[in-house]
Protein backbone atom coordinates (compact mmCIF):
# COMPACT_ATOMS: atom_id res chain seq x y z
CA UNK A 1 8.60 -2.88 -46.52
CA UNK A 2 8.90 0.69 -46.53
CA UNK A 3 6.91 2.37 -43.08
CA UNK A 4 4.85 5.23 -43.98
CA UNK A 5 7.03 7.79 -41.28
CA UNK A 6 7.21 10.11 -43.83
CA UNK A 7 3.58 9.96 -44.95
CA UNK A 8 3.00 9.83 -41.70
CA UNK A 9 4.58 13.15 -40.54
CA UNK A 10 3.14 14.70 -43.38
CA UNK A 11 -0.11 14.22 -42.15
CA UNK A 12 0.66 15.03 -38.61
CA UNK A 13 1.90 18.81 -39.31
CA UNK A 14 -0.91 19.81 -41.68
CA UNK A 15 -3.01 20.58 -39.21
CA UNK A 16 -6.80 18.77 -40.06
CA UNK A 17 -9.02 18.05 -36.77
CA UNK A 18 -7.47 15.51 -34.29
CA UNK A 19 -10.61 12.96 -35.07
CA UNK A 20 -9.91 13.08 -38.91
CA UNK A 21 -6.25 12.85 -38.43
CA UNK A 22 -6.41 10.03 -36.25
CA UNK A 23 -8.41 7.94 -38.78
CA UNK A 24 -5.92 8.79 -41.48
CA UNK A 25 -3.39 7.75 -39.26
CA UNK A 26 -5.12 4.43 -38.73
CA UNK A 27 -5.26 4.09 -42.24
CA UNK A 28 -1.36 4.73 -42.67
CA UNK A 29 -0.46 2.55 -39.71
CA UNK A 30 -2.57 -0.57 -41.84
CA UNK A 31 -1.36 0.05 -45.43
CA UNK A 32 2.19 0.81 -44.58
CA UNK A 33 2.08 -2.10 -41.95
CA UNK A 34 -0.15 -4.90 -44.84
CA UNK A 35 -2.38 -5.59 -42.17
CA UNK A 36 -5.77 -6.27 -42.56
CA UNK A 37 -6.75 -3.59 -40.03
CA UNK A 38 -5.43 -0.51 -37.32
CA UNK A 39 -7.10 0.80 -34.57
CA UNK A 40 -6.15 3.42 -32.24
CA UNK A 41 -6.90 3.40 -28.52
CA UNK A 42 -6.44 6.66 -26.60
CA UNK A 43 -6.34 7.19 -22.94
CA UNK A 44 -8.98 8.63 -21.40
CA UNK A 45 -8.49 11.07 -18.46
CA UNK A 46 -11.09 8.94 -16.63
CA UNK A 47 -8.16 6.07 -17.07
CA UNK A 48 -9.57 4.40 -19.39
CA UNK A 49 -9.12 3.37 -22.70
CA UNK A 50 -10.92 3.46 -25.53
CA UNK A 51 -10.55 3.17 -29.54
CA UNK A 52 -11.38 6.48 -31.02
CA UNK A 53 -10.42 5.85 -34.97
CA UNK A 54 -10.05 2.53 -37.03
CA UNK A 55 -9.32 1.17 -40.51
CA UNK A 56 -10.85 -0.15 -42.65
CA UNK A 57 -13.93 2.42 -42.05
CA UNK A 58 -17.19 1.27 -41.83
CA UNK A 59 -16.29 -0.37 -38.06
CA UNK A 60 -18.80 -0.83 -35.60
CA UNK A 61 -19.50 1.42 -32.74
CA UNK A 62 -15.77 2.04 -31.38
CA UNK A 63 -17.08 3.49 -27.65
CA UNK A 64 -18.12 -0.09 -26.85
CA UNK A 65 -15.07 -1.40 -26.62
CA UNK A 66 -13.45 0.98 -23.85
CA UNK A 67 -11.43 -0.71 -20.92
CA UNK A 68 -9.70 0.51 -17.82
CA UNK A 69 -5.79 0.93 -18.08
CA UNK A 70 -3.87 -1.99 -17.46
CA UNK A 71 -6.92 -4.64 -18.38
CA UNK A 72 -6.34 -6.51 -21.58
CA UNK A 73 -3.42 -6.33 -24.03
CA UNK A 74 -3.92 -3.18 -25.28
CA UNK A 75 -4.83 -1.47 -21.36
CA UNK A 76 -1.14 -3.47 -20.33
CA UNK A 77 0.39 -1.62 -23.22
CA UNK A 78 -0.88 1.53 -22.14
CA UNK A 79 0.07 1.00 -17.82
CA UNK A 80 3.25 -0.37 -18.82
CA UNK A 81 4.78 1.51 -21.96
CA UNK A 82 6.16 -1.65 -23.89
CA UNK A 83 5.21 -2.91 -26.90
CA UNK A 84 3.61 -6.01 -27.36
CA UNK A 85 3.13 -8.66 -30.36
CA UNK A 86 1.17 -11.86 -30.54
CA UNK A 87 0.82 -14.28 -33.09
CA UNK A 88 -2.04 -16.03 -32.15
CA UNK A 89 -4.04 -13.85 -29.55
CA UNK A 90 -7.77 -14.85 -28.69
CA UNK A 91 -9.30 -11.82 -27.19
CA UNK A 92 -12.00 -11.80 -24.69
CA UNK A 93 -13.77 -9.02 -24.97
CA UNK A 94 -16.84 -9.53 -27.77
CA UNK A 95 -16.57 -5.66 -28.30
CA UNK A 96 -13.37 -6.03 -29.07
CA UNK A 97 -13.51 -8.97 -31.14
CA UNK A 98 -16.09 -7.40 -33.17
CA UNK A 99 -13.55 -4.45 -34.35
CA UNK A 100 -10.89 -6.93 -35.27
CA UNK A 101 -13.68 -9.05 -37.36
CA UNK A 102 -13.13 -11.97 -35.96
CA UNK A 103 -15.60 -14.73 -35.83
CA UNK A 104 -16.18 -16.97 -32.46
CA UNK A 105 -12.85 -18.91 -31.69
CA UNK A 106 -11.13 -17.23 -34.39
CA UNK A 107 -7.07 -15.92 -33.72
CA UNK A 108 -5.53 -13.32 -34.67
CA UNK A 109 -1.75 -11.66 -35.08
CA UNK A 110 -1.55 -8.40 -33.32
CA UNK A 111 1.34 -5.83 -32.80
CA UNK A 112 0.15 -3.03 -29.88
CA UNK A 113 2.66 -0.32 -29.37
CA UNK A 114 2.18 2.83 -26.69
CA UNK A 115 2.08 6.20 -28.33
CA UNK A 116 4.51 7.57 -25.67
CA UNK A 117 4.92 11.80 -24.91
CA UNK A 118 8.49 13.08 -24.53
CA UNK A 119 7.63 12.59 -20.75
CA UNK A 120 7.04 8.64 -21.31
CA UNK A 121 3.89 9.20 -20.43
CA UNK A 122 0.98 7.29 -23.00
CA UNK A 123 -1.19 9.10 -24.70
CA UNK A 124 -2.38 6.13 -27.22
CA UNK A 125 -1.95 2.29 -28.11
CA UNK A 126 -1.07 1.80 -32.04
CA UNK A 127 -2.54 -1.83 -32.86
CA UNK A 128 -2.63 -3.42 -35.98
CA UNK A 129 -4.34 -6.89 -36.83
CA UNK A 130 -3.97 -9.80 -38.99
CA UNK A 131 -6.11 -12.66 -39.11
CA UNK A 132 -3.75 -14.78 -41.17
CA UNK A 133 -1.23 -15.87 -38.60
CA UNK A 134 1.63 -13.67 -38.62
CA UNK A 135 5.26 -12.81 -36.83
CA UNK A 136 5.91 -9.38 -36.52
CA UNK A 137 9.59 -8.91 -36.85
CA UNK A 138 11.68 -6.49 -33.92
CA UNK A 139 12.46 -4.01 -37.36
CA UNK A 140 8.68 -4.11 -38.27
CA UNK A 141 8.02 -3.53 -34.13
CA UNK A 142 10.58 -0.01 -33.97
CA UNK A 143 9.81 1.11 -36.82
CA UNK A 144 5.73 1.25 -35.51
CA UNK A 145 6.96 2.36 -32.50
CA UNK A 146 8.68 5.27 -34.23
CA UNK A 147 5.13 6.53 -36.06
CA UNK A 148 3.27 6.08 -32.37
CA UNK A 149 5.52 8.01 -31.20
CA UNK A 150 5.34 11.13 -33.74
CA UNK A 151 1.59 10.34 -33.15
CA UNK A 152 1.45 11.43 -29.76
CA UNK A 153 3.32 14.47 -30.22
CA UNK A 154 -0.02 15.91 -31.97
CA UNK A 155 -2.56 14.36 -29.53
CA UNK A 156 -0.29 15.83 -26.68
CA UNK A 157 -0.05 19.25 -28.48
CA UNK A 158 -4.26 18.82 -29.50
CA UNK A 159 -5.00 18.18 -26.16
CA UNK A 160 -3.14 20.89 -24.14
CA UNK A 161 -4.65 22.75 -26.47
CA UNK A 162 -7.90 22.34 -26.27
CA UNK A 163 -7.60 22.02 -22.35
CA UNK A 164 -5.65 25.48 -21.74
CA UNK A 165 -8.55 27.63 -21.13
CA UNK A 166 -10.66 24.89 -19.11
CA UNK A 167 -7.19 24.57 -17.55
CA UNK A 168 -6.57 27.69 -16.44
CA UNK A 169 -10.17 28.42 -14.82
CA UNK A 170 -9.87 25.28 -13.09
CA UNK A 171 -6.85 26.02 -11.64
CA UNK A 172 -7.48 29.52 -10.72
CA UNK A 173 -10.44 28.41 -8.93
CA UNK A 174 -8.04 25.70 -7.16
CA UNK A 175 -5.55 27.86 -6.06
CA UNK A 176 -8.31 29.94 -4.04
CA UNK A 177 -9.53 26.67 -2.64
CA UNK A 178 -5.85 26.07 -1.26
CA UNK A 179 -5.62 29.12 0.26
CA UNK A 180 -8.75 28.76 1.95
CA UNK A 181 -7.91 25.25 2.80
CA UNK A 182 -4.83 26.65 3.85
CA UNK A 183 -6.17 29.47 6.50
CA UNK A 184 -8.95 26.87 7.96
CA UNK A 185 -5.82 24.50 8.44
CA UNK A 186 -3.53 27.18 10.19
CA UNK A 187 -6.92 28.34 12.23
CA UNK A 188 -7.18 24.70 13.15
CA UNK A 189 -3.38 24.83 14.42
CA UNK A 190 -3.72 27.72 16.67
CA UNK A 191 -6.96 26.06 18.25
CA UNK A 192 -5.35 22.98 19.01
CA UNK A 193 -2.65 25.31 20.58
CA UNK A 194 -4.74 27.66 22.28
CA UNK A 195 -7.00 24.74 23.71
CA UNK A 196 -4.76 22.21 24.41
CA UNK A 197 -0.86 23.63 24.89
CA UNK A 198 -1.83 26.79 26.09
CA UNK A 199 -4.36 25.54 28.89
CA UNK A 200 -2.07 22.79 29.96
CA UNK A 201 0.79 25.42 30.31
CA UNK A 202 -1.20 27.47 32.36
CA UNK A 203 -1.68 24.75 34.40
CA UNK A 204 1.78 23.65 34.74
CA UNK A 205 2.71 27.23 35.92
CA UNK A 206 0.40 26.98 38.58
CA UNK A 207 0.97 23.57 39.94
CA UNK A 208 5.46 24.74 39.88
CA UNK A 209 4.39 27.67 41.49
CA UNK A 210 2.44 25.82 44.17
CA UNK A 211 5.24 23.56 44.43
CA UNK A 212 7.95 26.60 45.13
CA UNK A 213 5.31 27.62 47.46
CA UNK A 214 4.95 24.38 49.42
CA UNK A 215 8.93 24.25 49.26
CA UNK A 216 9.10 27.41 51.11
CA UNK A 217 6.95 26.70 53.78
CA UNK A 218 8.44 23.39 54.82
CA UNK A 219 6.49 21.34 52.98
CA UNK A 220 7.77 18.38 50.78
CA UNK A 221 5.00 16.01 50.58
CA UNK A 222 2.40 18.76 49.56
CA UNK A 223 5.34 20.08 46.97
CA UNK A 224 5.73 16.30 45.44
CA UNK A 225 2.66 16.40 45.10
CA UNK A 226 2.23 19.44 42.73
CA UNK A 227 5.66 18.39 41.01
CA UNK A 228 3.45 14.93 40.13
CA UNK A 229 0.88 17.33 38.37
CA UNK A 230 3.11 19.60 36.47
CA UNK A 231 4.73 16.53 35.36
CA UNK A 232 1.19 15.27 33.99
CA UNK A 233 0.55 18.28 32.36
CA UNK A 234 3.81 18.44 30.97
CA UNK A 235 3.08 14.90 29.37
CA UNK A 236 0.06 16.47 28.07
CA UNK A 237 0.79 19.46 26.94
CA UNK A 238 3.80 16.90 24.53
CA UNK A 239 0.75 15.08 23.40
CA UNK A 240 -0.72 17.71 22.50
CA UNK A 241 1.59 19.58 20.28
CA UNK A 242 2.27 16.02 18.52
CA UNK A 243 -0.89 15.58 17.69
CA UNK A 244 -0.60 19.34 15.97
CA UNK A 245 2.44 18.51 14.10
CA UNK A 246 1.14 15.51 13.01
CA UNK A 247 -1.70 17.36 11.16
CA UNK A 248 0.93 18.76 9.17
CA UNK A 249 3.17 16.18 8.76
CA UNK A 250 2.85 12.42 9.07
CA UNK A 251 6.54 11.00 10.89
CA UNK A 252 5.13 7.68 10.66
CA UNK A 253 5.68 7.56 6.61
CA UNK A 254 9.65 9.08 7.13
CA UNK A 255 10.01 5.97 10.01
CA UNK A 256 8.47 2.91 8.30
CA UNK A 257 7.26 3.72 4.62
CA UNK A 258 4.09 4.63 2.91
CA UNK A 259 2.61 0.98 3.16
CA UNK A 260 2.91 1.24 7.03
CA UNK A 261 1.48 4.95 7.06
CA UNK A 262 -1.49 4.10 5.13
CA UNK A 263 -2.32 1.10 7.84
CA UNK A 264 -1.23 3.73 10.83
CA UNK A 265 -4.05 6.41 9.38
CA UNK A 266 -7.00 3.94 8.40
CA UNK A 267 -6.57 2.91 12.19
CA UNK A 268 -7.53 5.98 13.85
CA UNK A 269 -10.17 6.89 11.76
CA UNK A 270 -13.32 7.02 13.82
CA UNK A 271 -17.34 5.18 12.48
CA UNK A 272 -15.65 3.63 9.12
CA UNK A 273 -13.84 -0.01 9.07
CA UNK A 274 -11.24 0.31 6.86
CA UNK A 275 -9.27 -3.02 4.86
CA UNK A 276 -5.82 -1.76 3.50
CA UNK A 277 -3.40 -3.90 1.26
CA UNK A 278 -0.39 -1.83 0.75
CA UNK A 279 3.00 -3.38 -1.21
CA UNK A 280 5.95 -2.02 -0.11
CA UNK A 281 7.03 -0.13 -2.67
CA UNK A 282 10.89 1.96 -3.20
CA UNK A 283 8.95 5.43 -3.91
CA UNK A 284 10.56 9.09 -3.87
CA UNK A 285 9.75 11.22 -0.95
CA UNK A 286 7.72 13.45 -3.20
CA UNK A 287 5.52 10.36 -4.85
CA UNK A 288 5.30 8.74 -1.00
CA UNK A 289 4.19 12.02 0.63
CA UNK A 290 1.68 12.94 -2.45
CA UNK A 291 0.07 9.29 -2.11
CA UNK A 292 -0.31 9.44 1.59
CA UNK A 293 -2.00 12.66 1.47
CA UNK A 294 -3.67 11.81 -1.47
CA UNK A 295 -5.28 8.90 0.21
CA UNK A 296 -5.38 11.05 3.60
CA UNK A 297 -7.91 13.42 1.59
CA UNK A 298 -9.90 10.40 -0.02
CA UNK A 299 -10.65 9.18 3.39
CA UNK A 300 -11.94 12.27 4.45
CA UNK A 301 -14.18 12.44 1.93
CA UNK A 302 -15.37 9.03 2.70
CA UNK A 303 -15.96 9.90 6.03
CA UNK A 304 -17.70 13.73 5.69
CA UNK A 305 -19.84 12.62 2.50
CA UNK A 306 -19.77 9.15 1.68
CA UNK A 307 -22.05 7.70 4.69
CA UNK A 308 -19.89 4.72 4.21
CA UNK A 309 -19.45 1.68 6.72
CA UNK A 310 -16.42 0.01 4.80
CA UNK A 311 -13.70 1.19 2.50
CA UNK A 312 -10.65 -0.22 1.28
CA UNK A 313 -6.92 1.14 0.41
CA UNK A 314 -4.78 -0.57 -1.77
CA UNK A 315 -1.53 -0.22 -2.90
CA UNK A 316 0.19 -2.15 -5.59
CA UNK A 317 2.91 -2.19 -8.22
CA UNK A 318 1.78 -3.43 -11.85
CA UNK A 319 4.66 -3.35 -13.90
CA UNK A 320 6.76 0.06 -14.16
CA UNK A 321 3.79 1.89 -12.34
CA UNK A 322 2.29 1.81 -8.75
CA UNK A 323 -1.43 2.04 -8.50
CA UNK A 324 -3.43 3.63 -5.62
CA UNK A 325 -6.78 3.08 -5.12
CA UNK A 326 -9.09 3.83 -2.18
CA UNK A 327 -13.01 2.57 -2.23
CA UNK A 328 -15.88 2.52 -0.48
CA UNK A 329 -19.76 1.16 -0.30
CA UNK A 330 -21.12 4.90 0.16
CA UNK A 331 -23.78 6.89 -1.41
CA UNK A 332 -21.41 7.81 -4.43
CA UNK A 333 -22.38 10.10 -7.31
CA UNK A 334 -22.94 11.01 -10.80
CA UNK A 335 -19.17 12.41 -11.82
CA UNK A 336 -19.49 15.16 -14.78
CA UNK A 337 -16.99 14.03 -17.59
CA UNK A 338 -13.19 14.81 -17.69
CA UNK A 339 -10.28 14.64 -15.14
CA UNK A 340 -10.51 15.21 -11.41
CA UNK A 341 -9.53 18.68 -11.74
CA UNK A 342 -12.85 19.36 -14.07
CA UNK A 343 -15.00 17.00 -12.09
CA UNK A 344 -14.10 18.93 -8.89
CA UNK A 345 -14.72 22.12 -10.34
CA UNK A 346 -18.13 21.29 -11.65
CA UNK A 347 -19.05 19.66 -8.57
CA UNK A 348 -17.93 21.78 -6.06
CA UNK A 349 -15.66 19.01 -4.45
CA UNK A 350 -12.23 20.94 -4.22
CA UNK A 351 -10.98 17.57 -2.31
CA UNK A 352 -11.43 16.04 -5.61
CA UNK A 353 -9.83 19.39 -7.83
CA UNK A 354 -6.71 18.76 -4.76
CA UNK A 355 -5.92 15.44 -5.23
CA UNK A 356 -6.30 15.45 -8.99
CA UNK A 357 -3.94 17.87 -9.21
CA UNK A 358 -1.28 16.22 -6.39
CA UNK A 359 -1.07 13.10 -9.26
CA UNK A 360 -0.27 15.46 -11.98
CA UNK A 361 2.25 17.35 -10.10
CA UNK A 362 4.11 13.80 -9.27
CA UNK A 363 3.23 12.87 -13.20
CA UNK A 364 0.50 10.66 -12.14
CA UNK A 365 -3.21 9.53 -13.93
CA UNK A 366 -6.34 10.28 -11.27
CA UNK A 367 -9.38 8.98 -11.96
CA UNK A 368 -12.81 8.56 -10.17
CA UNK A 369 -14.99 5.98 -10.35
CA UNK A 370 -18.70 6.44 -9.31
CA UNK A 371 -22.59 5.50 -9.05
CA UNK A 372 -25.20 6.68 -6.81
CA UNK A 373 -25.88 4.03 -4.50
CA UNK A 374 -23.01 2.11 -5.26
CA UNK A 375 -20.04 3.80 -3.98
CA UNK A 376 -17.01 5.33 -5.04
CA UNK A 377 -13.19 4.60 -6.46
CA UNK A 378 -10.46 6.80 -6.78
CA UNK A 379 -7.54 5.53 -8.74
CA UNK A 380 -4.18 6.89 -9.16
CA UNK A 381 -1.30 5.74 -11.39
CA UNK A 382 2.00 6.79 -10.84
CA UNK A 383 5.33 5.55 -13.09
CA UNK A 384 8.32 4.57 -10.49
């Protein structure tokens, strides 16, 4: 059997619409495969997945059948990167089962492969089906691999795209929210300075200089005295410009690890009961530091917006990825479409717009998760 690559990249660099290519592509994938049937599953910035073209046409409605990354065979495909063949697969989901044609207890051969950017990251699952039991052979598995991959060269090129302009807004409008964020973080600095250090200085200048004073005058036990109180101011004042630094930077995730950090910060957090399950995970300082804060800034939310009485953060490693995802039983809302960068934007939550843009700067997928009345999830994956 002779795969249709070169069909294949024929189609891909003449340029028709992404939705009409990707259905011609199905169609390639299944003749060039002999399969009875292709679809293709893209990955939703919401991180989800979802099939978006099919062959043979005439499918039901393919939206039906979306599922979140990393649930089913074709959502593992798409978390983990590897492709995947069964020869007698059962699947679960009606929706799904519907596509494939299957009737109720009936199997099914099926060969998913991850449409996978320069990057690694997924873009796309490939999957063809074959109701008459079948072994797809390692050749037959590369050489589909090979045409997923070509295929998400042109969704990845489509997509930035399309998403340049929206992009570039969203961004601009970002970058004044960080320097906002920014000067109401260094004004918070200098208060906790000014009120705390500075006042406890004061003080501790005073109580020495009572001390020097008692000293002269021939008087120990009044100068012990004011040594005892400069010495509790100096404690104080130490306290005090911890508890600044530690605004900026959390020592507690250099000492014992982002699992322990995320169980040090949901304790001090004030009116919220917080459960946190946290893996330890072998994370680069740049992935460990972007989580924490990541997580740090969720909270918040939870706390300033969410009128929330329990939330959970959870930390876990499914396959070649590490998944963080914070909850809560809030008031939630109605996110607008798209990424958290978009969502932000349109909402007006720049927390959101932040820590949307902290996963895609450590090559990680945000996504959010809500309902009025029914709380909220944030969700990021991040390849180790």
């Amino acid at each position: 059997m002779d795969a249709p690559i070169g069909a294949l990249l024929e189609l891909l660099t003449r340029n028709p619409a992404l939705s009409d290519m990707l259905n011609r592509a199905a169609a390639l994938f299944a003749e060039g495969w002999r399969t009875d049937g292709a679809l293709i599953w893209q990955v939703l910035p919401d991180g989800e997945i979802a099939p978006v073209a099919g062959y043979p046409p005439g499918l039901p409605d393919l939206g039906s059948a979306r599922m979140p990354v990393g649930s089913g065979v074709v959502g593992r495909v798409a978390a983990e990167a590897i492709p995947v063949a069964l020869v007698d697969d059962n699947p679960r989901n009606q929706a799904h089962r519907q596509l494939l044609g299957l009737p109720l207890g009936g199997l099914v051969s099926r060969l998913c492969v991850p449409a996978r950017l320069p990057s690694g990251s997924v873009v796309a699952v490939v999957a063809l089906h074959q109701r008459q039991r079948r072994v797809f052979t390692p050749q037959e598995t590369e050489q589909c691999q090979q045409g997923a991959d070509l295929l998400a060269l042109r969704i990845g090129l489509d997509t930035a795209a399309a998403s340049e302009a929206t992009q570039r807004a969203i961004l601009d409008g970002l970058v004044a929210a960080t320097v906002t964020a920014q000067e109401a973080e260094r004004r918070r600095v200098a208060t906790d300075l000014h009120d705390g250090v500075s006042q406890a200085i004061v003080g501790l200048a005073f109580h020495l200089s009572a001390a020097d004073t008692a000293l002269a005058a021939g008087d120990p036990d009044y100068a012990s005295t004011q040594v005892a109180a400069a010495r509790s101011l100096a404690d104080l004042a130490m306290g005090e410009t911890r508890a600044a630094i530690t605004g900026l930077h959390s020592p507690v995730i250099d000492d014992l690890g982002l699992a322990a950090g995320l169980t040090s910060m949901a304790r001090v957090i004030p009116n919220l009961d917080i459960d946190v399950a946290a893996d330890e995970v072998e994370l680069s300082e740049a992935v460990t530091v972007s989580l924490f804060r990541i997580a740090q800034e969720a909270i918040q939310n939870v706390v300033k917006h969410a009128k929330a009485e329990h939330a959970s953060i959870q930390l876990v490693q499914r396959g070649s990825s590490v998944v963080l995802s914070i909850s809560d039983d809030g008031d939630g809302f109605a996110p607008p479409p798209g990424d958290g960068l978009s969502a932000g934007a349109a909402t007006g939550r720049y927390g959101l717009a932040g820590m949307a843009e902290r996963a895609r700067l450590i090559d990680g997928r945000f996504s959010i998760r809500s309902t009025p009345g029914a709380g909220t999830t944030i969700e990021v994956t991040v390849p180790i």
